[in-house]
ModelCIF file with pLDDT and N, C-alpha, C, O atoms, coordinates in Angstrom:
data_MODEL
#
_entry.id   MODEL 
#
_entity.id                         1 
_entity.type                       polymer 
_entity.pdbx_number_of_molecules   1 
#
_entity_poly.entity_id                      1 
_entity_poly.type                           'polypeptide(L)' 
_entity_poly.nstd_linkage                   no 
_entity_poly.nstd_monomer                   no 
_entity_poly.pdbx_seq_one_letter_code       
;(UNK)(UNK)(UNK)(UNK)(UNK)(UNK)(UNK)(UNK)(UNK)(UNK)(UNK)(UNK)(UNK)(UNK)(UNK)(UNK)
(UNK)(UNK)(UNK)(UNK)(UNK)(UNK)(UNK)(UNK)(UNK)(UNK)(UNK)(UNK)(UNK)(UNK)(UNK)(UNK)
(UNK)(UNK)(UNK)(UNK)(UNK)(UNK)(UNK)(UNK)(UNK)(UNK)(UNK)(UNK)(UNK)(UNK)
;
_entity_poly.pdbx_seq_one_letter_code_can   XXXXXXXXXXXXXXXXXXXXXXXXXXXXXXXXXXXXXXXXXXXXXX 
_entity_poly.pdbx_strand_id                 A 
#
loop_
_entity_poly_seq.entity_id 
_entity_poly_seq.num 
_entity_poly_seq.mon_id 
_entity_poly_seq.hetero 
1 1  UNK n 
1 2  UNK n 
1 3  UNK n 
1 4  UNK n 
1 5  UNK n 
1 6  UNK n 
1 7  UNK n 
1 8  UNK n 
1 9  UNK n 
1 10 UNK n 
1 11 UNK n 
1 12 UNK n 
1 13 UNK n 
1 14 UNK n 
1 15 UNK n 
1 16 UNK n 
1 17 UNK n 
1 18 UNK n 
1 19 UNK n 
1 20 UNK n 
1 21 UNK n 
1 22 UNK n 
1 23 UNK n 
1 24 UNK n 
1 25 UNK n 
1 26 UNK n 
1 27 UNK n 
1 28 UNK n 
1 29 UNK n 
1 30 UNK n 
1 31 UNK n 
1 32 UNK n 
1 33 UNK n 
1 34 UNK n 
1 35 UNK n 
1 36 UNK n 
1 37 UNK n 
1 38 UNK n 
1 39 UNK n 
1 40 UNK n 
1 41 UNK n 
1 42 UNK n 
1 43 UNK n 
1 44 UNK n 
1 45 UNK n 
1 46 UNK n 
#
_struct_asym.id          A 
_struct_asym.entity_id   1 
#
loop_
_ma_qa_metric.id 
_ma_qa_metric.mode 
_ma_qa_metric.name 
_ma_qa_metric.software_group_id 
_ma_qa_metric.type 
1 global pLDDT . pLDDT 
2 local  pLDDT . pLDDT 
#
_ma_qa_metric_global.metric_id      1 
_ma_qa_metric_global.metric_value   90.70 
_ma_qa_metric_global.model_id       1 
_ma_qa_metric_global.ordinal_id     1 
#
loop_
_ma_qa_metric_local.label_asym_id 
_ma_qa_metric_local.label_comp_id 
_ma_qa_metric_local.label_seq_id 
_ma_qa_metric_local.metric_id 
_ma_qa_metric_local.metric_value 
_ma_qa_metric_local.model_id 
_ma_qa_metric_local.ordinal_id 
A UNK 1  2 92.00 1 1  
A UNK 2  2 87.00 1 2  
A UNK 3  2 88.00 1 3  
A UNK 4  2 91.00 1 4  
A UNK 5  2 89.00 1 5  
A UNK 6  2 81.00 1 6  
A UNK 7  2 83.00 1 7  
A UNK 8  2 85.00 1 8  
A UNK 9  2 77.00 1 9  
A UNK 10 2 82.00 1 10 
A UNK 11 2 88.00 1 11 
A UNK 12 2 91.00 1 12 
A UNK 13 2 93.00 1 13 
A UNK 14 2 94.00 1 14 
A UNK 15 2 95.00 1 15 
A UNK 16 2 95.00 1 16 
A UNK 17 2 96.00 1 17 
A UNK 18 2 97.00 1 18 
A UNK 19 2 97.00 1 19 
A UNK 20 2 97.00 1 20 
A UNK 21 2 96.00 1 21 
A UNK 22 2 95.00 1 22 
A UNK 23 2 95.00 1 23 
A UNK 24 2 95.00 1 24 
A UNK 25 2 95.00 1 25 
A UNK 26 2 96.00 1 26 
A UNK 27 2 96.00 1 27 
A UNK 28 2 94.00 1 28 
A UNK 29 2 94.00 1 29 
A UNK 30 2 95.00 1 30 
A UNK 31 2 95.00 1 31 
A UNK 32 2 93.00 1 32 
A UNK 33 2 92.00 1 33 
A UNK 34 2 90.00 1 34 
A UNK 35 2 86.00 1 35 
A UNK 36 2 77.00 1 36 
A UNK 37 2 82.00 1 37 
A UNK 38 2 82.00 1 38 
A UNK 39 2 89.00 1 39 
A UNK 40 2 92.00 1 40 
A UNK 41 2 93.00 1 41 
A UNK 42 2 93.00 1 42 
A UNK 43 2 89.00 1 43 
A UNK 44 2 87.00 1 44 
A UNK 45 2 89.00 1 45 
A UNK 46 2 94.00 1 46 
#
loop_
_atom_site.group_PDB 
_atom_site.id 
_atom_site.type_symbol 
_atom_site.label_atom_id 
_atom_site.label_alt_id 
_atom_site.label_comp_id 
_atom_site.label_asym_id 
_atom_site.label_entity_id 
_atom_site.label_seq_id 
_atom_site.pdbx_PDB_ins_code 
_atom_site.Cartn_x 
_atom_site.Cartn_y 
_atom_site.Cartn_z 
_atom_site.occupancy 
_atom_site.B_iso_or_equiv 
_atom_site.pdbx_formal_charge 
_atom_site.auth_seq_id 
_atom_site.auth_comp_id 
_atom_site.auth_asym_id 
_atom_site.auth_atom_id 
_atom_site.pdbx_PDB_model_num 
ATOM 1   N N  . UNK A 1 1  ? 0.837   -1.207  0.000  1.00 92.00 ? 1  UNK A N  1 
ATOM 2   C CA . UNK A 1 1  ? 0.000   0.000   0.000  1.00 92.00 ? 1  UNK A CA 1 
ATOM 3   C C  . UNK A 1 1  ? 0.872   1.256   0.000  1.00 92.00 ? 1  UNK A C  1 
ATOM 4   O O  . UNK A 1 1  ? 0.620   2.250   -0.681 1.00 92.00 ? 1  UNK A O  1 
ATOM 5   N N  . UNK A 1 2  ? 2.071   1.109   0.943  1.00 87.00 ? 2  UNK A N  1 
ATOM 6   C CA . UNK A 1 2  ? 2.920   2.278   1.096  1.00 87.00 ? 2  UNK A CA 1 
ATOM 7   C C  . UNK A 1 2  ? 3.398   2.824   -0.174 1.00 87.00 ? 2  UNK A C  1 
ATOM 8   O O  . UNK A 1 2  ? 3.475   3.988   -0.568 1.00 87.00 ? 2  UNK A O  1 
ATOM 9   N N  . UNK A 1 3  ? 3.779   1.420   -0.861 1.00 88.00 ? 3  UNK A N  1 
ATOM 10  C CA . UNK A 1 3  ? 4.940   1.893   -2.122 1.00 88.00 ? 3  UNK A CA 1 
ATOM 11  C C  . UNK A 1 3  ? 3.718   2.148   -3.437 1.00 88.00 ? 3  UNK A C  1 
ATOM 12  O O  . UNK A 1 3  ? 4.309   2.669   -4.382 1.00 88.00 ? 3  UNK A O  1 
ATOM 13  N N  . UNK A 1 4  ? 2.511   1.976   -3.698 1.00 91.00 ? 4  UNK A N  1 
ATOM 14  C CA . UNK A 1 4  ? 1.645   2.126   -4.799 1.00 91.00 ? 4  UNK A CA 1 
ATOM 15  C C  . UNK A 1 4  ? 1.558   3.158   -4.190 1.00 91.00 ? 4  UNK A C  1 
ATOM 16  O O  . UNK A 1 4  ? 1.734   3.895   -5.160 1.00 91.00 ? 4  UNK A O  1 
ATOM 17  N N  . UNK A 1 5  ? 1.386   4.056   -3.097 1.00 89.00 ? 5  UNK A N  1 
ATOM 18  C CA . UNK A 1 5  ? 1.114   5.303   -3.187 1.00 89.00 ? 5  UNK A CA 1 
ATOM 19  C C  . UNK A 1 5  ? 2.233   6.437   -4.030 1.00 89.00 ? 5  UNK A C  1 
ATOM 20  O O  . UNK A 1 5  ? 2.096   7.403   -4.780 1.00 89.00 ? 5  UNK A O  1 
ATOM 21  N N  . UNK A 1 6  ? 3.540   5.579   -3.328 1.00 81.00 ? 6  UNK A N  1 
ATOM 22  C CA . UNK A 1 6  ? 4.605   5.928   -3.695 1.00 81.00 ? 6  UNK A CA 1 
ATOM 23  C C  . UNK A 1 6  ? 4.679   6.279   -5.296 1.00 81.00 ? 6  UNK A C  1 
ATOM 24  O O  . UNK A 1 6  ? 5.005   7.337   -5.834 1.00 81.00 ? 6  UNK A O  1 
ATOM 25  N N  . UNK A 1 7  ? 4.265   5.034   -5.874 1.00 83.00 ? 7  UNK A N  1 
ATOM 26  C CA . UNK A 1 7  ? 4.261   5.470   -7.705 1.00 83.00 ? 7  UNK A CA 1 
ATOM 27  C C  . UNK A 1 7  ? 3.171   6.189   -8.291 1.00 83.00 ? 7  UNK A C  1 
ATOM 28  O O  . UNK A 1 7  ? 3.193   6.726   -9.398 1.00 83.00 ? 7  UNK A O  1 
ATOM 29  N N  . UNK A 1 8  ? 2.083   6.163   -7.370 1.00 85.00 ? 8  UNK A N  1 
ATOM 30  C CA . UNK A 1 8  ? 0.953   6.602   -7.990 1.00 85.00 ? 8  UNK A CA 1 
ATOM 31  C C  . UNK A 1 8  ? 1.059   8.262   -7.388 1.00 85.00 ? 8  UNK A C  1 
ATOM 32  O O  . UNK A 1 8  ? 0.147   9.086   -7.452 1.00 85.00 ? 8  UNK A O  1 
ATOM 33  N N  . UNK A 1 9  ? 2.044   8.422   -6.963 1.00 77.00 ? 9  UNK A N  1 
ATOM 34  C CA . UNK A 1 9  ? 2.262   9.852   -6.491 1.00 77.00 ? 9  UNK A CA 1 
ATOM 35  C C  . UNK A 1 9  ? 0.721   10.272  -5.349 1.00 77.00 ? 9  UNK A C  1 
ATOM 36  O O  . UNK A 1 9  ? -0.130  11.050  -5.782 1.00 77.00 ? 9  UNK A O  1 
ATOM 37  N N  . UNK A 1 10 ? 0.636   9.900   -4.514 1.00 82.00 ? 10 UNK A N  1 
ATOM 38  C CA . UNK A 1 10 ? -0.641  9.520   -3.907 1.00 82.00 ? 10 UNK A CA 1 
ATOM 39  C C  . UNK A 1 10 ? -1.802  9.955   -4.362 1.00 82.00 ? 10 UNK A C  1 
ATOM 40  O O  . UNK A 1 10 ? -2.580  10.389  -3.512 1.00 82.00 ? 10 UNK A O  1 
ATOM 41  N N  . UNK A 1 11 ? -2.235  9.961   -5.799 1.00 88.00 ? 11 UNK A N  1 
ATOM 42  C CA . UNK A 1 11 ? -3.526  10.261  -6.425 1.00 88.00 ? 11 UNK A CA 1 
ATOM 43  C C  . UNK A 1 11 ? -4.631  9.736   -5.801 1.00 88.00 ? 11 UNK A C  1 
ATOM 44  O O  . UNK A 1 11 ? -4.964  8.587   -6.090 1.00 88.00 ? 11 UNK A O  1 
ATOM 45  N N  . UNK A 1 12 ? -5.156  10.263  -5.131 1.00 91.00 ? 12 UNK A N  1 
ATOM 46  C CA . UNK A 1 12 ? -6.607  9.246   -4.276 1.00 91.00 ? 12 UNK A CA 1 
ATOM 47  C C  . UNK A 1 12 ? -7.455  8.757   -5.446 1.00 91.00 ? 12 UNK A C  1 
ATOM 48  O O  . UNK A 1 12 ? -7.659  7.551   -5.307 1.00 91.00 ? 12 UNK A O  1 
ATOM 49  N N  . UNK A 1 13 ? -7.973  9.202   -6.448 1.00 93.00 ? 13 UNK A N  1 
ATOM 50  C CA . UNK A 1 13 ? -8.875  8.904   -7.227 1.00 93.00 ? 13 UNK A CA 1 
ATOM 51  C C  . UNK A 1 13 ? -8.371  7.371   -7.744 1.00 93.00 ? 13 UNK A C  1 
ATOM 52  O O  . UNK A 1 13 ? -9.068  6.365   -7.606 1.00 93.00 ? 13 UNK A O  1 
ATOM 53  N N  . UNK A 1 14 ? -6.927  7.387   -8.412 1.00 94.00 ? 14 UNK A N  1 
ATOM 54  C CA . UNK A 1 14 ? -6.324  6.042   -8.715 1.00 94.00 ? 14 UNK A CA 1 
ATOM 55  C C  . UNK A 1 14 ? -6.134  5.159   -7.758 1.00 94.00 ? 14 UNK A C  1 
ATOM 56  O O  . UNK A 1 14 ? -6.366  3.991   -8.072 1.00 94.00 ? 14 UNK A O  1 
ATOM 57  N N  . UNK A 1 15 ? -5.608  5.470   -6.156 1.00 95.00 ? 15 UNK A N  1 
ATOM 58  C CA . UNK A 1 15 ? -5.902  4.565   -5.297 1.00 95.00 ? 15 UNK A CA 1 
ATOM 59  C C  . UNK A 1 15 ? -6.971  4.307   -5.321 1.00 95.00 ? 15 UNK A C  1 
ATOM 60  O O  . UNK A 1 15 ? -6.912  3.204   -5.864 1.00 95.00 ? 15 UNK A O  1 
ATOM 61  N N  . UNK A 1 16 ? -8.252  4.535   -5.087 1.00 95.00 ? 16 UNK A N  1 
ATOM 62  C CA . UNK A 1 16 ? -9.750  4.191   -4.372 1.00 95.00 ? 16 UNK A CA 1 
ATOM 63  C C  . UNK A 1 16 ? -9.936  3.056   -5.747 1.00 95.00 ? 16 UNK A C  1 
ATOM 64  O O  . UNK A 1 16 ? -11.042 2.522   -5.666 1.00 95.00 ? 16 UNK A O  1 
ATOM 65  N N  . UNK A 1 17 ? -9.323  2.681   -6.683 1.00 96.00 ? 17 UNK A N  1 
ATOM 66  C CA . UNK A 1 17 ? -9.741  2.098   -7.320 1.00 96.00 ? 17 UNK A CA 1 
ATOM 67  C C  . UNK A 1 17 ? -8.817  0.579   -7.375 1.00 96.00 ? 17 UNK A C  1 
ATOM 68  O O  . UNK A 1 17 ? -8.802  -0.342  -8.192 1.00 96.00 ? 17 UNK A O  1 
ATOM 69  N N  . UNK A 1 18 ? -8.243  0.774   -6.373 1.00 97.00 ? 18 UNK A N  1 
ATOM 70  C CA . UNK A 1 18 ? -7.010  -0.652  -5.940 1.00 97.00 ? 18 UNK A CA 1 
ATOM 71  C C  . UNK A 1 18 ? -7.492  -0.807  -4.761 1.00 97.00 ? 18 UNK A C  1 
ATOM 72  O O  . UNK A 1 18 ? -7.594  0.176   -4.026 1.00 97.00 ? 18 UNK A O  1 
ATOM 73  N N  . UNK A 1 19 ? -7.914  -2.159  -4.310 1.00 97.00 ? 19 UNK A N  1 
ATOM 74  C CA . UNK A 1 19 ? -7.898  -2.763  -3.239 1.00 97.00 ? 19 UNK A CA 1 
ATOM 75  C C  . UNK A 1 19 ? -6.693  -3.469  -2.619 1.00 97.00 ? 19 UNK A C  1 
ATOM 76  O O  . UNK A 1 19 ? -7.006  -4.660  -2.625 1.00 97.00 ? 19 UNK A O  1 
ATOM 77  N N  . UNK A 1 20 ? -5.553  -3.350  -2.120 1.00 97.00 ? 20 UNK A N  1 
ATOM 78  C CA . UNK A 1 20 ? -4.896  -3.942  -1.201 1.00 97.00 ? 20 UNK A CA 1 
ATOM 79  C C  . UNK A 1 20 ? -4.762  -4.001  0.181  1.00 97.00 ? 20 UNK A C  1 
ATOM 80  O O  . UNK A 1 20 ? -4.600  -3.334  1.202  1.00 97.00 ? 20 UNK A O  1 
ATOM 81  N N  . UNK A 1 21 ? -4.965  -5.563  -0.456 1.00 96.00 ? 21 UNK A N  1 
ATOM 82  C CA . UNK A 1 21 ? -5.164  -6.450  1.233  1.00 96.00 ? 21 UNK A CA 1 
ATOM 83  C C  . UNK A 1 21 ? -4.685  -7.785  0.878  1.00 96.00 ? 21 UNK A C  1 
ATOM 84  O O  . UNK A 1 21 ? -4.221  -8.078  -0.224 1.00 96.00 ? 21 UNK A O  1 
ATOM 85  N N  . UNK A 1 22 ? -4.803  -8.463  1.725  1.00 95.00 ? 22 UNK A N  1 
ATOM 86  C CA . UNK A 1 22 ? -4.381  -10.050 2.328  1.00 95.00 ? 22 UNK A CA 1 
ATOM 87  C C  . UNK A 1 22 ? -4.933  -10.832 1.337  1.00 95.00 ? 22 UNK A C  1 
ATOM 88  O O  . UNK A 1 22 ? -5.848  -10.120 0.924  1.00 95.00 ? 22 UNK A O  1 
ATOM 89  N N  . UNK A 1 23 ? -4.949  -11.893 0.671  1.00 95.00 ? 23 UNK A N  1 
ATOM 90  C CA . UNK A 1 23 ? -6.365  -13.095 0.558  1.00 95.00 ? 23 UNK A CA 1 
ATOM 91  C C  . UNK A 1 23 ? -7.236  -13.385 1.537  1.00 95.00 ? 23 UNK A C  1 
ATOM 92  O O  . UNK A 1 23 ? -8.454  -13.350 1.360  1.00 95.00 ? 23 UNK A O  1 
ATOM 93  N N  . UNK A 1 24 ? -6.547  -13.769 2.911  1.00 95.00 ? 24 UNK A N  1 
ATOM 94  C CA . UNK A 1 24 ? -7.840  -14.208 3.970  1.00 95.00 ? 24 UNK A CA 1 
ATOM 95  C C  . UNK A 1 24 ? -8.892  -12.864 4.440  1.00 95.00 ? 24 UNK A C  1 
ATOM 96  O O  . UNK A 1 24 ? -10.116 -12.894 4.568  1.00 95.00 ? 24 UNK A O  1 
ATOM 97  N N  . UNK A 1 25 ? -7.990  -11.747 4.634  1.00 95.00 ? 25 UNK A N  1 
ATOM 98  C CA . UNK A 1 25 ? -9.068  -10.078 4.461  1.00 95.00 ? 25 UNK A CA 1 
ATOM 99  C C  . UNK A 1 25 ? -9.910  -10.636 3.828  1.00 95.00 ? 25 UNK A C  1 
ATOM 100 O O  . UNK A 1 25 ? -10.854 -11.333 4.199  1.00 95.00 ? 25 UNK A O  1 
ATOM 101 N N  . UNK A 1 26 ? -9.395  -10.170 2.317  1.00 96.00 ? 26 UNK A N  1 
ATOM 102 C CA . UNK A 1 26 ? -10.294 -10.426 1.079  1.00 96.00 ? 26 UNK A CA 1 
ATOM 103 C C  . UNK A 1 26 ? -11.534 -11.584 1.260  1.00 96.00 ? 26 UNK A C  1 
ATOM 104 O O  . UNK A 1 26 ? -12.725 -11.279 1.208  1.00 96.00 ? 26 UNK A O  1 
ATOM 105 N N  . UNK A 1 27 ? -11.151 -12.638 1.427  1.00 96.00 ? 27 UNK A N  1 
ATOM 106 C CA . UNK A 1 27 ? -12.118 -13.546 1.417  1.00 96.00 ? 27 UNK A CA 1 
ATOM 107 C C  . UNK A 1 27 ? -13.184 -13.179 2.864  1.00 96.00 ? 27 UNK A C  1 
ATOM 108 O O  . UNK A 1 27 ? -14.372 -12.932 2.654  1.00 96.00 ? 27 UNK A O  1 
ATOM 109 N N  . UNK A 1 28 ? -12.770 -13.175 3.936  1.00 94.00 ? 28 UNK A N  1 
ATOM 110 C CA . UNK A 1 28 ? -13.756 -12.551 5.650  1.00 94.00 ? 28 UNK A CA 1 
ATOM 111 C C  . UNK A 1 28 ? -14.416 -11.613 4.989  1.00 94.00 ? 28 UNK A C  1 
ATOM 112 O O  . UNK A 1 28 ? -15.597 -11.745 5.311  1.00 94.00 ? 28 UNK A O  1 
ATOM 113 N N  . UNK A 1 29 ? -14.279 -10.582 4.109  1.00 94.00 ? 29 UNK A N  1 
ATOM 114 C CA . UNK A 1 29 ? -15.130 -9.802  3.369  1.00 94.00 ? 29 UNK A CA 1 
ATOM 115 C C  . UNK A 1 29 ? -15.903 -10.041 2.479  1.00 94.00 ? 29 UNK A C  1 
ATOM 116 O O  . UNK A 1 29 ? -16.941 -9.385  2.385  1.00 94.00 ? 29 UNK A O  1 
ATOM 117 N N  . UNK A 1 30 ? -15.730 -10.607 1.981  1.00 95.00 ? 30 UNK A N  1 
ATOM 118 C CA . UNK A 1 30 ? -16.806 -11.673 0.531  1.00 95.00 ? 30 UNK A CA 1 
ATOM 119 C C  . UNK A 1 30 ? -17.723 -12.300 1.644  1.00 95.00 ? 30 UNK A C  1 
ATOM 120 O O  . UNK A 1 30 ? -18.952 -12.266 1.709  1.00 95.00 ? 30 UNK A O  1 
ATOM 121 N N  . UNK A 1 31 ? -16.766 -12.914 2.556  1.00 95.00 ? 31 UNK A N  1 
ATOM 122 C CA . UNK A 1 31 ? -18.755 -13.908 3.564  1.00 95.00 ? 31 UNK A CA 1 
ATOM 123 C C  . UNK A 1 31 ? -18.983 -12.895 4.297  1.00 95.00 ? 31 UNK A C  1 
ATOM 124 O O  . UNK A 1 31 ? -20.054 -12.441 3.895  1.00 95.00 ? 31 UNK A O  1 
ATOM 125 N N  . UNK A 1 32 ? -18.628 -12.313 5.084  1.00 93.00 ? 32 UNK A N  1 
ATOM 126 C CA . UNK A 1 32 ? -19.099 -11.455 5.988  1.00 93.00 ? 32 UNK A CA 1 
ATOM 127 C C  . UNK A 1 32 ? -20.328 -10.105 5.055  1.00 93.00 ? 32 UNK A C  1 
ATOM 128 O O  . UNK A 1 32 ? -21.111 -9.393  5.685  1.00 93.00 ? 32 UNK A O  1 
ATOM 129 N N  . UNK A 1 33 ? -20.197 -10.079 3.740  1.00 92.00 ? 33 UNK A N  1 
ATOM 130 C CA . UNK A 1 33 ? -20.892 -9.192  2.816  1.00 92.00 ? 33 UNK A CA 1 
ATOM 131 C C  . UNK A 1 33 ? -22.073 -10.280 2.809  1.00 92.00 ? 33 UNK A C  1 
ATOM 132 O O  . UNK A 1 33 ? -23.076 -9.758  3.297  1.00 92.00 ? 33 UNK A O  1 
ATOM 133 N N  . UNK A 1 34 ? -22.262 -11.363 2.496  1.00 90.00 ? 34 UNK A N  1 
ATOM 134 C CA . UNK A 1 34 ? -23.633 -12.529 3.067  1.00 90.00 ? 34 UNK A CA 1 
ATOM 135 C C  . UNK A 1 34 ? -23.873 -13.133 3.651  1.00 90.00 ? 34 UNK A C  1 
ATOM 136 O O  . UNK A 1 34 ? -24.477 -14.186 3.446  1.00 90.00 ? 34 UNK A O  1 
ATOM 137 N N  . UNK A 1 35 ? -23.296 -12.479 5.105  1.00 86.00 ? 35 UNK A N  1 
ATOM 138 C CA . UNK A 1 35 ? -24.002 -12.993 6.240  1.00 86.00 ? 35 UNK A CA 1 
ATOM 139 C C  . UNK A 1 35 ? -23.143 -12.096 7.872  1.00 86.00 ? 35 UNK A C  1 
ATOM 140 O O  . UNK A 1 35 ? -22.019 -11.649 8.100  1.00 86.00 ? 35 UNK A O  1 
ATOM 141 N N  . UNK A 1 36 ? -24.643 -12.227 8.791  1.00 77.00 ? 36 UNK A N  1 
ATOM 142 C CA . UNK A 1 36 ? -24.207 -10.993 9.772  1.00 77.00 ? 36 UNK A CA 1 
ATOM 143 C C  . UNK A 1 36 ? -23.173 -11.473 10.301 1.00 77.00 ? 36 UNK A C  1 
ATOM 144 O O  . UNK A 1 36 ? -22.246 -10.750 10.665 1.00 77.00 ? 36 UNK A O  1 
ATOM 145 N N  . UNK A 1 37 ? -23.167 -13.287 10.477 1.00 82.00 ? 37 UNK A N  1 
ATOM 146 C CA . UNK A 1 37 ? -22.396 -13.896 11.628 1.00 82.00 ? 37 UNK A CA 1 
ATOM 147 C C  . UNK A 1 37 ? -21.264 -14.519 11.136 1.00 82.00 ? 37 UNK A C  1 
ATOM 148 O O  . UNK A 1 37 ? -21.346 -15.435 10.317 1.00 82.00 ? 37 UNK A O  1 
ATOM 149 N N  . UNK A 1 38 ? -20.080 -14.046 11.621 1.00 82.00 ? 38 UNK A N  1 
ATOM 150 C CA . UNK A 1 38 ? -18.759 -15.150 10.941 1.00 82.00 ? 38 UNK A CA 1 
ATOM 151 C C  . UNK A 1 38 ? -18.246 -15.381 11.917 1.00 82.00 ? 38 UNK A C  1 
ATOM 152 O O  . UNK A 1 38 ? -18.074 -14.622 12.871 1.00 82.00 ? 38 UNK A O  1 
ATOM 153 N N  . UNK A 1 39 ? -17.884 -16.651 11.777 1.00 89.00 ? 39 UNK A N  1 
ATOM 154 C CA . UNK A 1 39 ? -17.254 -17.209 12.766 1.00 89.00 ? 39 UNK A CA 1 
ATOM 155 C C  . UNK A 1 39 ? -15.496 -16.944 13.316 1.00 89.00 ? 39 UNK A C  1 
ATOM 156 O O  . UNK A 1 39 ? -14.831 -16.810 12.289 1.00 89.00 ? 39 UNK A O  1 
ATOM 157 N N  . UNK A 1 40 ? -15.110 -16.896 13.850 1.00 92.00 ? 40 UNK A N  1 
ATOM 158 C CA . UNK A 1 40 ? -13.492 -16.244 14.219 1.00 92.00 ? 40 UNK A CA 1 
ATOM 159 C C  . UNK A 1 40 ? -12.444 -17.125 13.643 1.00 92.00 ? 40 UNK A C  1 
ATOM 160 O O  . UNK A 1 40 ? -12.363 -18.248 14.141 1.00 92.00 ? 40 UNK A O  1 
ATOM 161 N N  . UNK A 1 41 ? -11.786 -16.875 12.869 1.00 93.00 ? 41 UNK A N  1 
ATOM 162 C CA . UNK A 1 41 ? -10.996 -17.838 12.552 1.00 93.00 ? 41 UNK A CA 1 
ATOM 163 C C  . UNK A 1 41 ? -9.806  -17.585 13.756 1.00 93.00 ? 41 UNK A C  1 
ATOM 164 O O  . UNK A 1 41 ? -9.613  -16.713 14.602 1.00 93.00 ? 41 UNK A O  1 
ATOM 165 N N  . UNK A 1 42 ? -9.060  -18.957 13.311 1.00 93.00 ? 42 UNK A N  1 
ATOM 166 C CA . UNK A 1 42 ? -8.148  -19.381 14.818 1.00 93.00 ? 42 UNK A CA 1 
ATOM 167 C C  . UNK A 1 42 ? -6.602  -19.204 14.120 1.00 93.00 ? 42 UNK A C  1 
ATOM 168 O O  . UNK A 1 42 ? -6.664  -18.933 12.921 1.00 93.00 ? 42 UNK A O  1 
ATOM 169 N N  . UNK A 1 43 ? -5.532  -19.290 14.554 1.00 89.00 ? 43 UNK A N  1 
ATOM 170 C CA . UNK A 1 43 ? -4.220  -19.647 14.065 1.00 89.00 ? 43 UNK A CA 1 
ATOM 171 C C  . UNK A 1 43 ? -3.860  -21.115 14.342 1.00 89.00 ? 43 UNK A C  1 
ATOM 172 O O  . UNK A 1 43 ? -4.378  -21.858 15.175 1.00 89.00 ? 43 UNK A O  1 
ATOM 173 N N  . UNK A 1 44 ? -2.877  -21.380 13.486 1.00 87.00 ? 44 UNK A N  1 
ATOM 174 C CA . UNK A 1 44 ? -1.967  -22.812 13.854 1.00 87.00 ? 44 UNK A CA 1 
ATOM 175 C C  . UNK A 1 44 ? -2.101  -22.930 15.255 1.00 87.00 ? 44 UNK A C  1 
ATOM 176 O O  . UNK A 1 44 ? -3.229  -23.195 15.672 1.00 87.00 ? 44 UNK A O  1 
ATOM 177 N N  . UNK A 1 45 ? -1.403  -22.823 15.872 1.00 89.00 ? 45 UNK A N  1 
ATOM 178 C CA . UNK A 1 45 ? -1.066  -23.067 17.287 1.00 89.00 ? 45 UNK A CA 1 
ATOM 179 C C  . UNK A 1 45 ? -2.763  -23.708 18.104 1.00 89.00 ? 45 UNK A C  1 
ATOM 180 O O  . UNK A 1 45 ? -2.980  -24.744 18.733 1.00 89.00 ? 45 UNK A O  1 
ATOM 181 N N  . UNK A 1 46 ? -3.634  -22.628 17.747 1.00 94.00 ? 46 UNK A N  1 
ATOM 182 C CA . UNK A 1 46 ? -5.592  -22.920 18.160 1.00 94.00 ? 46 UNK A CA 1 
ATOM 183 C C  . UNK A 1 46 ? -5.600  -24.217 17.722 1.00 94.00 ? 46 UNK A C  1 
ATOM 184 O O  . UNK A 1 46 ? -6.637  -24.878 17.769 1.00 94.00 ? 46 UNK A O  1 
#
């Protein structure tokens, strides 16, 4: 996120149109967008 601002000379209009994030973000957002309740995910160690 730091360094695309960096090239994009921090243009907000061209950022707001990049999403960076994680895969697992990404995905907790896709279910959590159809449905109220998600369950917590755990780490290795859980």
């Amino acid at each position: 996120r730091e360094m695309l601002g960096l090239l994009l000379d921090e243009d907000e209009k061209l950022l707001a149109r990049v999403d960076v994030t994680t895969i697992d973000a990404c995905a907790n957002g896709v279910v959590r967008a159809h449905s109220a309740a998600v369950p917590k995910p755990i780490g290795d160690r859980e």
